[in-house]
N, C-alpha and C. Protein backbone atom coordinates (compact mmCIF):
# COMPACT_ATOMS: atom_id res chain seq x y z
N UNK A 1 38.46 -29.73 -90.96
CA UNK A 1 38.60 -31.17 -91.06
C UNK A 1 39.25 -31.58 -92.37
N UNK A 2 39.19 -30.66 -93.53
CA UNK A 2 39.86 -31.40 -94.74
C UNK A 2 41.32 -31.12 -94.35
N UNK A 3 41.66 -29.83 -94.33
CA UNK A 3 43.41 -29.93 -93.80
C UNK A 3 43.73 -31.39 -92.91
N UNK A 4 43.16 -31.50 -92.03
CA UNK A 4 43.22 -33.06 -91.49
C UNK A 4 43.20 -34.11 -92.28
N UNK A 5 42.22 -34.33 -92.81
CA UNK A 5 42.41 -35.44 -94.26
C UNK A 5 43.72 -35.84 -95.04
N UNK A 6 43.90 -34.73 -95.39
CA UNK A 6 44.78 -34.37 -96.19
C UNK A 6 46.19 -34.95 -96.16
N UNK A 7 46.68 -34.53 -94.36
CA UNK A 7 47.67 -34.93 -94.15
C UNK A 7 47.51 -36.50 -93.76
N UNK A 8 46.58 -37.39 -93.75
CA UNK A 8 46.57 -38.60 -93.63
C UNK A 8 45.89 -39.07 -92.36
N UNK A 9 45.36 -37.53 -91.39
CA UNK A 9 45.08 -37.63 -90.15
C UNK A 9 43.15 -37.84 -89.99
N UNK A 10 42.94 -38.88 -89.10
CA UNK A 10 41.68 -38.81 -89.31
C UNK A 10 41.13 -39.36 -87.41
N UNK A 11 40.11 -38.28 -87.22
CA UNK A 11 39.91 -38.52 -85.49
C UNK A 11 38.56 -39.03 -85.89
N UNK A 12 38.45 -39.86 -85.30
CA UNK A 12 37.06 -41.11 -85.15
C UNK A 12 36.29 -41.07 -84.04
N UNK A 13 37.08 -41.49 -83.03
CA UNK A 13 36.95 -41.60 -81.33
C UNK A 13 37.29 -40.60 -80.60
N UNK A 14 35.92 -40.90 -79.35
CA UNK A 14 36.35 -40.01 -78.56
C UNK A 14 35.70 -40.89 -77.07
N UNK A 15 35.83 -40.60 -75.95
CA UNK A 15 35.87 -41.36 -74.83
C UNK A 15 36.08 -40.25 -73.61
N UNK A 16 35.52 -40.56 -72.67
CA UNK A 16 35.16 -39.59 -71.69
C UNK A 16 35.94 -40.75 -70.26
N UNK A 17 37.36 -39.96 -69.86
CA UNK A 17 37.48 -40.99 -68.49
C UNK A 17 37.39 -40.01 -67.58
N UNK A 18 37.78 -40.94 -65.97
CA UNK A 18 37.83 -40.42 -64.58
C UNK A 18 36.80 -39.73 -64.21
N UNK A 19 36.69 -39.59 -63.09
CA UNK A 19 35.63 -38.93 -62.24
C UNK A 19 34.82 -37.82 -62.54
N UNK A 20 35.55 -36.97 -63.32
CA UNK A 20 34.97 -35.72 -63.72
C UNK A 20 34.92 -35.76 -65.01
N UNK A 21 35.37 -37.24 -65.98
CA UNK A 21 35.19 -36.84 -67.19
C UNK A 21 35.80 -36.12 -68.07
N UNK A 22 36.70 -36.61 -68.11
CA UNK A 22 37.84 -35.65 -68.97
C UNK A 22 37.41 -36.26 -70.61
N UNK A 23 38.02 -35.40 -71.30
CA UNK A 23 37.64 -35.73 -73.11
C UNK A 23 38.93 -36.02 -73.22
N UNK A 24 38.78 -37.33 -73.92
CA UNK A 24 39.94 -38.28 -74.82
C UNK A 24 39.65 -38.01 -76.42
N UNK A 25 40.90 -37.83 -76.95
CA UNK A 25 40.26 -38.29 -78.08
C UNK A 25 41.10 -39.16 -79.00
N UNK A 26 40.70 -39.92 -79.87
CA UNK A 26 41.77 -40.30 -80.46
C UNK A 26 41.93 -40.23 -81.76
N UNK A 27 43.82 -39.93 -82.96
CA UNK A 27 43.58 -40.03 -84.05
C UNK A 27 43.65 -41.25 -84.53
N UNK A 28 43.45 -41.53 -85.63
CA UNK A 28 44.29 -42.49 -86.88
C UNK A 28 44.96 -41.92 -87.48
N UNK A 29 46.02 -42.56 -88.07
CA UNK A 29 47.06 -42.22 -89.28
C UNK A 29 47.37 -43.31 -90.14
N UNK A 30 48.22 -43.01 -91.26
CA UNK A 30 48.12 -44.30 -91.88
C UNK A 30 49.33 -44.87 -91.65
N UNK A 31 49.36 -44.71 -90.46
CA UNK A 31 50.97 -45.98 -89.72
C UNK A 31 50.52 -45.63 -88.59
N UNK A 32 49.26 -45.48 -87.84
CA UNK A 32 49.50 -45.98 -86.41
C UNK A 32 48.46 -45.26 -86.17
N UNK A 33 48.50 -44.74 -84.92
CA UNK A 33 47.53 -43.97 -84.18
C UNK A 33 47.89 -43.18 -82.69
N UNK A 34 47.15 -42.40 -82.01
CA UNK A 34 47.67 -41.82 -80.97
C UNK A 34 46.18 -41.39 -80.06
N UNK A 35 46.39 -41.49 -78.98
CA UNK A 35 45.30 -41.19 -78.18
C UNK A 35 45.86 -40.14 -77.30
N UNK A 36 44.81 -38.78 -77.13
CA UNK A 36 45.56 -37.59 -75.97
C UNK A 36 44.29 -37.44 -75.55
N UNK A 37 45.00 -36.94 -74.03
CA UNK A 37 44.35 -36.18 -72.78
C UNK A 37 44.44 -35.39 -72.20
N UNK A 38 43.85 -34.31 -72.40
CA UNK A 38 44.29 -32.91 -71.45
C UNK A 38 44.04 -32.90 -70.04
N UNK A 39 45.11 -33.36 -69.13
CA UNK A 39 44.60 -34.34 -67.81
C UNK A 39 44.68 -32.61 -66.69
N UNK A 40 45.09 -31.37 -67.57
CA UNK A 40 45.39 -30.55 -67.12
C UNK A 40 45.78 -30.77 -65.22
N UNK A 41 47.30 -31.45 -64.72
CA UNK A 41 47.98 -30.97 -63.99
C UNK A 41 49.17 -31.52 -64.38
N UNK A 42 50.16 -30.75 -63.37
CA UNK A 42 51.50 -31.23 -63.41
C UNK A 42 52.14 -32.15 -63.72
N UNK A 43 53.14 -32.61 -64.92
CA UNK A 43 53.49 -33.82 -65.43
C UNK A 43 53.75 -34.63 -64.12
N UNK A 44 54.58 -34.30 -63.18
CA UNK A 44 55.22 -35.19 -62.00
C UNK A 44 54.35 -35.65 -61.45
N UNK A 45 52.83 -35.21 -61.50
CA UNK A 45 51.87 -36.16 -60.69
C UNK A 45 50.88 -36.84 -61.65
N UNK A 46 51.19 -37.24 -62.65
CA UNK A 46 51.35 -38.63 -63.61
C UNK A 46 51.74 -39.59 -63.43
N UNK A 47 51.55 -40.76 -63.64
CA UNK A 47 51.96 -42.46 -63.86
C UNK A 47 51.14 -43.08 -64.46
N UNK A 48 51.64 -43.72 -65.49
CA UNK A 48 50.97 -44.62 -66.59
C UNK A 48 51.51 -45.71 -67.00
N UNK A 49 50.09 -46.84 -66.61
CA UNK A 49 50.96 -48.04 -66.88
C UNK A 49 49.68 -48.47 -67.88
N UNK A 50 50.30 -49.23 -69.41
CA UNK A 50 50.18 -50.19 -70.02
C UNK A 50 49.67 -50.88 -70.00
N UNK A 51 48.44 -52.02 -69.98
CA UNK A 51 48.72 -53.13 -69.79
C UNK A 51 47.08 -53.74 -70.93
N UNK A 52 48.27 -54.54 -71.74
CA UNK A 52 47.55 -54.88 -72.98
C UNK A 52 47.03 -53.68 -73.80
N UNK A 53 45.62 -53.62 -74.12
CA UNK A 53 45.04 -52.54 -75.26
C UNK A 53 44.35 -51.37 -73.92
N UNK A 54 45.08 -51.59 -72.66
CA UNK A 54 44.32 -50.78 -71.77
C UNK A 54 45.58 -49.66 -71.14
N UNK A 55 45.24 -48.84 -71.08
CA UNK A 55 46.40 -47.25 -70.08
C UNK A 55 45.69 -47.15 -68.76
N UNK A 56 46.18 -47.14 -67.88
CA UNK A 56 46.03 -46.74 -66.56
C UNK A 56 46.34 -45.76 -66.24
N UNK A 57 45.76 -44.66 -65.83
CA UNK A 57 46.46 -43.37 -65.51
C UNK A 57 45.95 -43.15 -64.54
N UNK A 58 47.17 -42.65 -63.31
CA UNK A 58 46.93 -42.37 -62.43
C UNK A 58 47.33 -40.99 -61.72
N UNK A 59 46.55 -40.34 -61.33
CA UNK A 59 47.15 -38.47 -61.16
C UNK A 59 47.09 -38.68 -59.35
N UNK A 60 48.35 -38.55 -58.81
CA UNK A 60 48.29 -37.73 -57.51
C UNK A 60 48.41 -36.07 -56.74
N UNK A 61 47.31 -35.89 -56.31
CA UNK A 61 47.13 -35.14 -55.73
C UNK A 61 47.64 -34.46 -54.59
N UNK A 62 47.57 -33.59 -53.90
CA UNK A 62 47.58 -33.16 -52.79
C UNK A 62 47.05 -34.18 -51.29
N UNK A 63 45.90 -34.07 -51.64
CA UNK A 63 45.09 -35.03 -50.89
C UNK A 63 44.18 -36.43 -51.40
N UNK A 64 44.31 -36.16 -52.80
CA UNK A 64 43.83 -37.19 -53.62
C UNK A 64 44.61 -38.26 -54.58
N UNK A 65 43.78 -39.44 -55.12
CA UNK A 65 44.76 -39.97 -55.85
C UNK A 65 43.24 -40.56 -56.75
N UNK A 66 43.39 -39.99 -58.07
CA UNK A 66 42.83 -40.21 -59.25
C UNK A 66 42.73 -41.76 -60.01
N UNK A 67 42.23 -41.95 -60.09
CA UNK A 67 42.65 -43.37 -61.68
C UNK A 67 41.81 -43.19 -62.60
N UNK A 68 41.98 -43.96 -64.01
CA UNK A 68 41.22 -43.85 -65.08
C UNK A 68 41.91 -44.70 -66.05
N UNK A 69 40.52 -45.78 -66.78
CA UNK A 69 41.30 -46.67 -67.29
C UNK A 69 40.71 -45.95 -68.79
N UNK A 70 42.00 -46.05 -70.00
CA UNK A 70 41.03 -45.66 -71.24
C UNK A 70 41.75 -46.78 -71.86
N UNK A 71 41.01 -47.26 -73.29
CA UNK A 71 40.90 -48.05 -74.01
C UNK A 71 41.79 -47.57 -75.18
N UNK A 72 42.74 -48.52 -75.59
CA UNK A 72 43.68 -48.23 -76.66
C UNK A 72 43.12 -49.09 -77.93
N UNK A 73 43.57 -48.35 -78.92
CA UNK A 73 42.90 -49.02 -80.30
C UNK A 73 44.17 -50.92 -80.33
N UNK A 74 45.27 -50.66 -79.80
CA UNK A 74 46.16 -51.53 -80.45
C UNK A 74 47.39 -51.69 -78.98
N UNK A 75 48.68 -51.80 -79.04
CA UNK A 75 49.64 -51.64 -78.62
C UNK A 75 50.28 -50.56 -78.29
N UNK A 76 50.61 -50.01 -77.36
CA UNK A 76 50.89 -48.92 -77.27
C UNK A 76 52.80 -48.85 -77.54
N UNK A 77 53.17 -47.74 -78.49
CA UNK A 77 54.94 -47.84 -78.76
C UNK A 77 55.38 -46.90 -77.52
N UNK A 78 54.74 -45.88 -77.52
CA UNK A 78 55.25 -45.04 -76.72
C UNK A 78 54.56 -44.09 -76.04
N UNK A 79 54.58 -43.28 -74.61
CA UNK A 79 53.57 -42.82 -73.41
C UNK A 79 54.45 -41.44 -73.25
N UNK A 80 53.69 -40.03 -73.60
CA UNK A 80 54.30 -38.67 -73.45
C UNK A 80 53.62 -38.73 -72.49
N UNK A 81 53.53 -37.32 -71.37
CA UNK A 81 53.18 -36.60 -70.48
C UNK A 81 53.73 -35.01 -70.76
N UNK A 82 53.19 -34.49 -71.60
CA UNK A 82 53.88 -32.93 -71.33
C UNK A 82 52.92 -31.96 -71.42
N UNK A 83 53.32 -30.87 -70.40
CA UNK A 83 52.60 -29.48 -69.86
C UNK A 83 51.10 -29.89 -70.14
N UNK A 84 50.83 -31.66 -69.08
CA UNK A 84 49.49 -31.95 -68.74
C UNK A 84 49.09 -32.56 -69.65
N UNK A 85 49.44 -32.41 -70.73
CA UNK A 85 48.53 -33.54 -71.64
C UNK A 85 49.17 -34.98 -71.81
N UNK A 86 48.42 -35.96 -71.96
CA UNK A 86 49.09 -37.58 -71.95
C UNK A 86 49.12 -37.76 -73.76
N UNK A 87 49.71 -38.22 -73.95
CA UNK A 87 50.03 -38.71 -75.29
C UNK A 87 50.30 -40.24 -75.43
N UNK A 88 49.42 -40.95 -76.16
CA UNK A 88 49.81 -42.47 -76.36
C UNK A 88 50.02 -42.96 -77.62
N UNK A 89 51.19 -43.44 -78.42
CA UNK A 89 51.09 -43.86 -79.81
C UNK A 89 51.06 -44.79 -79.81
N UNK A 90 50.53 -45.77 -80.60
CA UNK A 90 50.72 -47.22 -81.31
C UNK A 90 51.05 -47.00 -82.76
């Protein structure tokens, strides 16, 4: 945790979404912040929408179709998806 410090990075939060409970967590920095999710599947069955201090994520399945709302500290600038994990910065 001090190497974390150090570089300006500091994780506070953490938040449990969707059905089975996946672990969110989120950092601070001292220009913004970022929230990730190891939603572990395939980026292409991702979609994430925005809306206000809230992310919607939605994973389709085979036979299923997932949602999960998590809570953003602020505005979100920008929404990754890669090799399964979600990435949100403000």
């Amino acid at each position: 945790m001090v190497a974390n410090l150090e570089l300006g990075i500091q994780m506070n939060h953490q938040q449990f979404a969707g059905e089975n409970k996946r672990f969110v967590r989120r950092y601070d920095y001292d220009d913004g912040w970022a929230v990730a999710a190891d939603l572990q599947v395939d980026d292409e069955t991702v979609d994430v929408d925005v809306v206000g201090q809230t992310a919607i994520v939605v994973v389709e399945g085979d036979k299923r179709v997932s949602e999960a709302e998590l809570d953003l500290p602020g505005d979100a600038a920008r929404v990754d998806v890669n090799n399964g994990v979600l990435s949100i910065y403000g």
